[in-house]
N, C-alpha and C. Protein backbone atom coordinates (compact mmCIF):
# COMPACT_ATOMS: atom_id res chain seq x y z
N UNK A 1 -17.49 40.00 10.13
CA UNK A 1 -16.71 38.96 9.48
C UNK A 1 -16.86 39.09 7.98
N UNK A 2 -16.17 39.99 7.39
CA UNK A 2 -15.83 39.95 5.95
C UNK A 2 -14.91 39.99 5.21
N UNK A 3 -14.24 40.15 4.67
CA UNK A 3 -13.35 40.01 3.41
C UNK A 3 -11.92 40.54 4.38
N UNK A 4 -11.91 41.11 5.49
CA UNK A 4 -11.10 41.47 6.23
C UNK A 4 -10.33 39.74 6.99
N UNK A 5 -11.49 38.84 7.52
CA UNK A 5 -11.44 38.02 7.98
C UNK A 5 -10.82 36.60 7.07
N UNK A 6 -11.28 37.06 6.11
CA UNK A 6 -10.77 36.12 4.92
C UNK A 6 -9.27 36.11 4.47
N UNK A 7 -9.06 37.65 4.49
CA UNK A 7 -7.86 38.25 4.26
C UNK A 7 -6.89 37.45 5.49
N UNK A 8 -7.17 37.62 6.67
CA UNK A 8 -6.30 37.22 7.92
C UNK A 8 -6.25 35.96 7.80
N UNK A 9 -7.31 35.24 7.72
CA UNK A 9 -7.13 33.66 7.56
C UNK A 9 -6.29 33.20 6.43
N UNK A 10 -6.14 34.05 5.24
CA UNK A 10 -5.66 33.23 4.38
C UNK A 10 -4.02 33.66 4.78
N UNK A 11 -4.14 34.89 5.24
CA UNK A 11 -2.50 35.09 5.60
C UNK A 11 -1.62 34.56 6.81
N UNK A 12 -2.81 33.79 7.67
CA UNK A 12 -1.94 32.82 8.54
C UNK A 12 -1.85 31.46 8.18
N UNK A 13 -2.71 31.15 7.48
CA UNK A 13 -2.48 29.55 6.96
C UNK A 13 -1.19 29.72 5.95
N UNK A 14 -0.69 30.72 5.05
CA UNK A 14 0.20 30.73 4.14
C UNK A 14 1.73 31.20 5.75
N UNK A 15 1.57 31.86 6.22
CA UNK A 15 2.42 31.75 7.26
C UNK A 15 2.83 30.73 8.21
N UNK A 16 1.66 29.42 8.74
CA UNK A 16 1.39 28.88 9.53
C UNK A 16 2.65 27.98 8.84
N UNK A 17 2.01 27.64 7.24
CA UNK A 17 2.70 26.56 6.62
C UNK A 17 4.44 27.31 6.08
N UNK A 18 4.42 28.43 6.02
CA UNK A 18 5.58 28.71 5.31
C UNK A 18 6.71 28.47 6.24
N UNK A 19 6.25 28.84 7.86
CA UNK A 19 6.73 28.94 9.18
C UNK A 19 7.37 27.39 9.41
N UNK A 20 6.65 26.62 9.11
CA UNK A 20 6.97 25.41 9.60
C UNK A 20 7.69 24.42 8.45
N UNK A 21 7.74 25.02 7.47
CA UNK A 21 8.69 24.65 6.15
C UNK A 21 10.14 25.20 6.49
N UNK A 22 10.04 26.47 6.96
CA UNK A 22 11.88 27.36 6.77
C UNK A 22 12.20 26.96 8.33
N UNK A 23 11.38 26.57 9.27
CA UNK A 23 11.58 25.84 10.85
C UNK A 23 12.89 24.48 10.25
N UNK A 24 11.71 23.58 9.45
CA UNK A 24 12.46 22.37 8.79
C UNK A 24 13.49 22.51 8.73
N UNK A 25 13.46 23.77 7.49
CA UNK A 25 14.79 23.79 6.54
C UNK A 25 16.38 24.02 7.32
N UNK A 26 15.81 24.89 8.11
CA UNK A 26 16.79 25.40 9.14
C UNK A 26 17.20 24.31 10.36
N UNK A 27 16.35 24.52 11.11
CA UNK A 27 16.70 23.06 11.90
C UNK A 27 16.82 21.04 12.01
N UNK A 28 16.95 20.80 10.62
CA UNK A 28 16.72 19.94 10.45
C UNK A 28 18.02 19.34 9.30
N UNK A 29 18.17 18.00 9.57
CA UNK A 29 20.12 17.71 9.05
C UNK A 29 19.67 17.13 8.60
N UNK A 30 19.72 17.25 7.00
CA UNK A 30 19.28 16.15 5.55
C UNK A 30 20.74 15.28 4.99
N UNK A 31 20.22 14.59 4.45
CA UNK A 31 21.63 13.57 4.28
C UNK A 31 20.75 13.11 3.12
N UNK A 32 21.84 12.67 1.90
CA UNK A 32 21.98 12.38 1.10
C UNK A 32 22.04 10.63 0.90
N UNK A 33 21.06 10.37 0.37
CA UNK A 33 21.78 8.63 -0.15
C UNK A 33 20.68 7.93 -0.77
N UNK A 34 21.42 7.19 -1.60
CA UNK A 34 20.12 6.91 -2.47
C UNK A 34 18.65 5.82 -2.27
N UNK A 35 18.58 5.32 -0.87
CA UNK A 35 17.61 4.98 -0.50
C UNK A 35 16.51 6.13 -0.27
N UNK A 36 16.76 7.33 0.07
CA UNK A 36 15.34 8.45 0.47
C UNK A 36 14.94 8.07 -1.76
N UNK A 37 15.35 8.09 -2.57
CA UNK A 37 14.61 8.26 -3.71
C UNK A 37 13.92 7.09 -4.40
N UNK A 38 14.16 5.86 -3.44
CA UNK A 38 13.41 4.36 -3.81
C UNK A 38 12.04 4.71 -2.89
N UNK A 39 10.79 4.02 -3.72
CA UNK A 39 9.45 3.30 -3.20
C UNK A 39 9.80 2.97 -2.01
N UNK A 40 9.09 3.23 -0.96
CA UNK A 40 9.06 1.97 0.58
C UNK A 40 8.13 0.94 -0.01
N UNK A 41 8.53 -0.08 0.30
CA UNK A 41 7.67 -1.46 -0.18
C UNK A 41 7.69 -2.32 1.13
N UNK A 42 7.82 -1.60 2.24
CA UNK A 42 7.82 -2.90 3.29
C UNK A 42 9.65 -3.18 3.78
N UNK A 43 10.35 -2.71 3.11
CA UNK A 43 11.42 -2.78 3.25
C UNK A 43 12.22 -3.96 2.08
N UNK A 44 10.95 -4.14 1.63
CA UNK A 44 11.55 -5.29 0.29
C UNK A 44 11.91 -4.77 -0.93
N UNK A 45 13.72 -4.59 -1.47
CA UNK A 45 13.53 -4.02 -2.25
C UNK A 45 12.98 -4.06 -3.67
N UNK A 46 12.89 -2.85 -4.24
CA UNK A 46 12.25 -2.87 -5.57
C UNK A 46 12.91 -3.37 -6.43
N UNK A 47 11.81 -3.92 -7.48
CA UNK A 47 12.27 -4.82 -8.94
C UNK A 47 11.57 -3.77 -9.78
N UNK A 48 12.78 -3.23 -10.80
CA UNK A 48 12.20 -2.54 -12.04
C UNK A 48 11.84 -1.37 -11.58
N UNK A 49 11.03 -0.18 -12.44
CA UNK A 49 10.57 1.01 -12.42
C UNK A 49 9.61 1.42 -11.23
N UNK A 50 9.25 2.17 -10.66
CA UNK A 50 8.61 2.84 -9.97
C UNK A 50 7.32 3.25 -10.37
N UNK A 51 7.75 3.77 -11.45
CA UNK A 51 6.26 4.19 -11.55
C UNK A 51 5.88 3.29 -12.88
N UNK A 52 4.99 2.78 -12.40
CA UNK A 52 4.26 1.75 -12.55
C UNK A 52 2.63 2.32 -12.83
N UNK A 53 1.65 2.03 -14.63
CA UNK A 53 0.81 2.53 -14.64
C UNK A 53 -0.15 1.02 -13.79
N UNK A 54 -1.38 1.87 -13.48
CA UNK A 54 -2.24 1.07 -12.94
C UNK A 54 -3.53 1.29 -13.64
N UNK A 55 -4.36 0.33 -14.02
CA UNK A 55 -5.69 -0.01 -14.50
C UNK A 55 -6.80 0.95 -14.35
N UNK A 56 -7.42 2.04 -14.68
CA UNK A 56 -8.17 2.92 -14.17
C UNK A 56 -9.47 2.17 -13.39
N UNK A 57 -9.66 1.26 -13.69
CA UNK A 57 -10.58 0.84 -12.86
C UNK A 57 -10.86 0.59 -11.25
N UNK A 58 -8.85 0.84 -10.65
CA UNK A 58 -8.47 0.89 -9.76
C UNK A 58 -9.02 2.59 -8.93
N UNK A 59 -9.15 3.50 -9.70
CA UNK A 59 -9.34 4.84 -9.85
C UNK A 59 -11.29 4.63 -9.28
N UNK A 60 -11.65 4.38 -10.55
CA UNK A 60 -13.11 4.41 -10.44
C UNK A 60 -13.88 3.46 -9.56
N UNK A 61 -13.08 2.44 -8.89
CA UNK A 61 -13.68 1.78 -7.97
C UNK A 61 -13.51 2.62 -6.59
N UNK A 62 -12.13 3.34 -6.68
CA UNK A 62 -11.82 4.31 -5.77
C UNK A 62 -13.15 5.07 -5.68
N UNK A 63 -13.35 5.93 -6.49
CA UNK A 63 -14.16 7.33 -6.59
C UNK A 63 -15.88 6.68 -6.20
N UNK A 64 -16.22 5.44 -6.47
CA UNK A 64 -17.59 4.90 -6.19
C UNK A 64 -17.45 4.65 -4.75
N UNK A 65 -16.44 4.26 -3.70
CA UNK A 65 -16.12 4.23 -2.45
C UNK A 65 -16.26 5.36 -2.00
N UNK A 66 -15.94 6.72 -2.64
CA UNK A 66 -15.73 7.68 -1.76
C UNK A 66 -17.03 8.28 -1.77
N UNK A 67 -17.78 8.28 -2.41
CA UNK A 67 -19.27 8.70 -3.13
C UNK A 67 -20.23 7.99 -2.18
N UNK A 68 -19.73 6.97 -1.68
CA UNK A 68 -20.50 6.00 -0.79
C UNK A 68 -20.00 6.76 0.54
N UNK A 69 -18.90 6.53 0.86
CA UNK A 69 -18.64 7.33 2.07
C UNK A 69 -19.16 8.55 2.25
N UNK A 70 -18.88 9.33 1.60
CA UNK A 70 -19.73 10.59 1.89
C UNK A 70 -21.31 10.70 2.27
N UNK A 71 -21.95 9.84 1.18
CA UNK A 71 -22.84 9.75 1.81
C UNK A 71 -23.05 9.52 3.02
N UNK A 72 -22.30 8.44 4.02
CA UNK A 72 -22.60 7.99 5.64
C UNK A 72 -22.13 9.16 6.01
N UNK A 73 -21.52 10.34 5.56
CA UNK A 73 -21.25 11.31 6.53
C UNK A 73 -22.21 12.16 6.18
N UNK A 74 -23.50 12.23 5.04
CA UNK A 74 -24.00 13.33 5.33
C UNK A 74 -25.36 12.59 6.68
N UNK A 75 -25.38 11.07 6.62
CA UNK A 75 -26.78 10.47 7.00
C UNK A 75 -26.42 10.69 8.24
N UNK A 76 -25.41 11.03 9.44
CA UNK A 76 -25.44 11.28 10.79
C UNK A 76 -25.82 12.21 10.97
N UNK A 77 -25.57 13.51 10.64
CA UNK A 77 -26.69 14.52 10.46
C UNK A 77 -27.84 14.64 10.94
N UNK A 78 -28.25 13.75 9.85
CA UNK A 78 -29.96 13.77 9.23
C UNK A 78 -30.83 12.53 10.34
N UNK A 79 -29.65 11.81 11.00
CA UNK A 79 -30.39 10.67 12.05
C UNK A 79 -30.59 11.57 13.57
N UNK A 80 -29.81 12.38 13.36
CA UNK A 80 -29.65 13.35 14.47
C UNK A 80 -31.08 14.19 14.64
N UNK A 81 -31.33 14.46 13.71
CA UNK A 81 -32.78 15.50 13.57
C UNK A 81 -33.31 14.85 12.95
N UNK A 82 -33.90 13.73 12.62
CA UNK A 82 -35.36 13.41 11.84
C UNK A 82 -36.08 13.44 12.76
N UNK A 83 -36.57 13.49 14.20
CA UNK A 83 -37.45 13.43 14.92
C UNK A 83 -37.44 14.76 15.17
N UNK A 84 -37.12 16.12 14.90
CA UNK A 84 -37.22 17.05 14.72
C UNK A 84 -38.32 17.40 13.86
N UNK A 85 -37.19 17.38 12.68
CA UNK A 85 -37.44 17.61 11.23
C UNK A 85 -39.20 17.30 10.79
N UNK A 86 -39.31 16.01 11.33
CA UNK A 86 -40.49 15.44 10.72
C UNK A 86 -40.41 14.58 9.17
N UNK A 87 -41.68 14.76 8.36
CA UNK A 87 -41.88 14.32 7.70
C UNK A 87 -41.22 14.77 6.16
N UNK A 88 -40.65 15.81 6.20
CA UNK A 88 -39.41 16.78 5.20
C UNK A 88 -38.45 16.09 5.57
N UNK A 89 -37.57 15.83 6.45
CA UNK A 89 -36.55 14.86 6.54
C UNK A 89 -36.48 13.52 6.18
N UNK A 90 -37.81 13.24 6.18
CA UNK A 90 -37.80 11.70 5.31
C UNK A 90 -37.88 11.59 4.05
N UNK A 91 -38.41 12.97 3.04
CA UNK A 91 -38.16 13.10 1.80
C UNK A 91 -36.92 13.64 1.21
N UNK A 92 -36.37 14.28 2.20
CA UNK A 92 -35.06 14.94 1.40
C UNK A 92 -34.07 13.95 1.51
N UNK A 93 -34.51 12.79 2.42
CA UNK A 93 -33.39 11.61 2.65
C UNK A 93 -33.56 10.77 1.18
N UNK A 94 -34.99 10.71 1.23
CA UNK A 94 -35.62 9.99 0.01
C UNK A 94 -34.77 10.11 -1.72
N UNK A 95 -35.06 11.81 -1.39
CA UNK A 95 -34.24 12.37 -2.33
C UNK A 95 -32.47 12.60 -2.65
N UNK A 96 -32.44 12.47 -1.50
CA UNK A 96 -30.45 12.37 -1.76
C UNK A 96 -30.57 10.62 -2.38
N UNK A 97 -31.12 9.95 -1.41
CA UNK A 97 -31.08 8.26 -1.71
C UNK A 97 -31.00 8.13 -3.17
N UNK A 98 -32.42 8.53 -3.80
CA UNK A 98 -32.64 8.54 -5.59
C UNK A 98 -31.29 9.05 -6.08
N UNK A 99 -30.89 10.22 -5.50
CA UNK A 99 -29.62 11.08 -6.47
C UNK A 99 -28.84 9.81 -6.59
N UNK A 100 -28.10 9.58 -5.08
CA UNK A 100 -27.41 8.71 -5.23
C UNK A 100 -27.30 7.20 -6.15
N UNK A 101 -28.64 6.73 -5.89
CA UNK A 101 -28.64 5.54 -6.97
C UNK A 101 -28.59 5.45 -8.30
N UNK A 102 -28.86 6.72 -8.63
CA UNK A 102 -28.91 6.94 -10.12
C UNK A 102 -27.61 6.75 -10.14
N UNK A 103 -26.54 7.49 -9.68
CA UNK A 103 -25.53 7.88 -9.95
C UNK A 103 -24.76 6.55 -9.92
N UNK A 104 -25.39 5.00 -9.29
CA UNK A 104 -24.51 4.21 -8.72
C UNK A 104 -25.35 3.21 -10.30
N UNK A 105 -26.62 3.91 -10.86
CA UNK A 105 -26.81 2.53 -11.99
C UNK A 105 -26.06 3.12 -12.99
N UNK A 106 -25.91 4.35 -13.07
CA UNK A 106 -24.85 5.02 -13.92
C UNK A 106 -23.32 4.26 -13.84
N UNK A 107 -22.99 4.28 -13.16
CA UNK A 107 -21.78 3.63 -12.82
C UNK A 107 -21.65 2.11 -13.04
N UNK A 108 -23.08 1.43 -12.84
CA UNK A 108 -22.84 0.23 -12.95
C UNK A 108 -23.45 -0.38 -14.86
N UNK A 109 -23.79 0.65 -15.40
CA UNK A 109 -23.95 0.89 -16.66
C UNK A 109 -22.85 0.91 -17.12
N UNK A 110 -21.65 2.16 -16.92
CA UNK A 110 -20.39 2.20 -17.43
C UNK A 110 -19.85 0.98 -17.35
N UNK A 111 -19.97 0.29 -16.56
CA UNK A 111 -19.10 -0.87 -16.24
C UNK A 111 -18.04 -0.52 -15.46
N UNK A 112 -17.96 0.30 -14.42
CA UNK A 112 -17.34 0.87 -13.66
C UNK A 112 -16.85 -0.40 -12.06
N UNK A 113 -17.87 -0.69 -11.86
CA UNK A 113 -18.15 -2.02 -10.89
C UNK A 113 -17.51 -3.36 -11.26
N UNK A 114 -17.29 -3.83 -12.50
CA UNK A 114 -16.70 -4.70 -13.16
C UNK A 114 -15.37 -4.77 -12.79
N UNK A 115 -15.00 -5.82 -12.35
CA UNK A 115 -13.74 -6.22 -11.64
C UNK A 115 -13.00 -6.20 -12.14
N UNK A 116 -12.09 -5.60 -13.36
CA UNK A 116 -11.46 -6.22 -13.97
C UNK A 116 -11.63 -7.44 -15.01
């Protein structure tokens, strides 16, 4: 498995997707009208512009959620084998934990957490 394998994988995913784009294009009856280029809002229509800026804080409350999530996906893992692992699994947990908090007083330093 080397650079041969890489080679094949990358040339069926660019096929897989190109395949199922010119499938579309070809079998598929597009119609014109100017609802496909409005926002879906629920079916309520839109007032004013579309694009619409939003508050970055909307962003960075995002990115502190996902930072959190990830973490619960690396801790199933690690609940899986700590009775393995032993007493190294309770420090390297120790140690992601610290990374992580730093990173979350960092954040709550920026004022990142701040509601608006």
């Amino acid at each position: 498995m080397g650079a041969a394998s890489l080679l094949v994988l990358i040339f069926a995913g660019i096929a897989f997707a190109g395949g199922g784009i010119s499938i579309a294009l070809l079998f598929v009856k597009g119609s014109k009208n100017s609802q496909k280029g409005e926002a879906y809002e629920c079916g309520i229509p839109t007032k004013g512009s579309p694009w619409n800026q939003f508050h970055v804080g909307y962003y960075l409350f995002a990115l502190i959620f996902l930072i959190f999530d990830v973490e619960l996906v690396f801790m199933y893992p690690w609940a899986v084998v700590v009775k393995k692992v032993g007493m190294m699994a309770l420090v390297e947990i120790v140690i992601f934990f610290f990374i992580l908090f730093m990173g979350f007083l960092y954040a709550h330093k920026k004022g990142a957490l701040k509601w608006m």
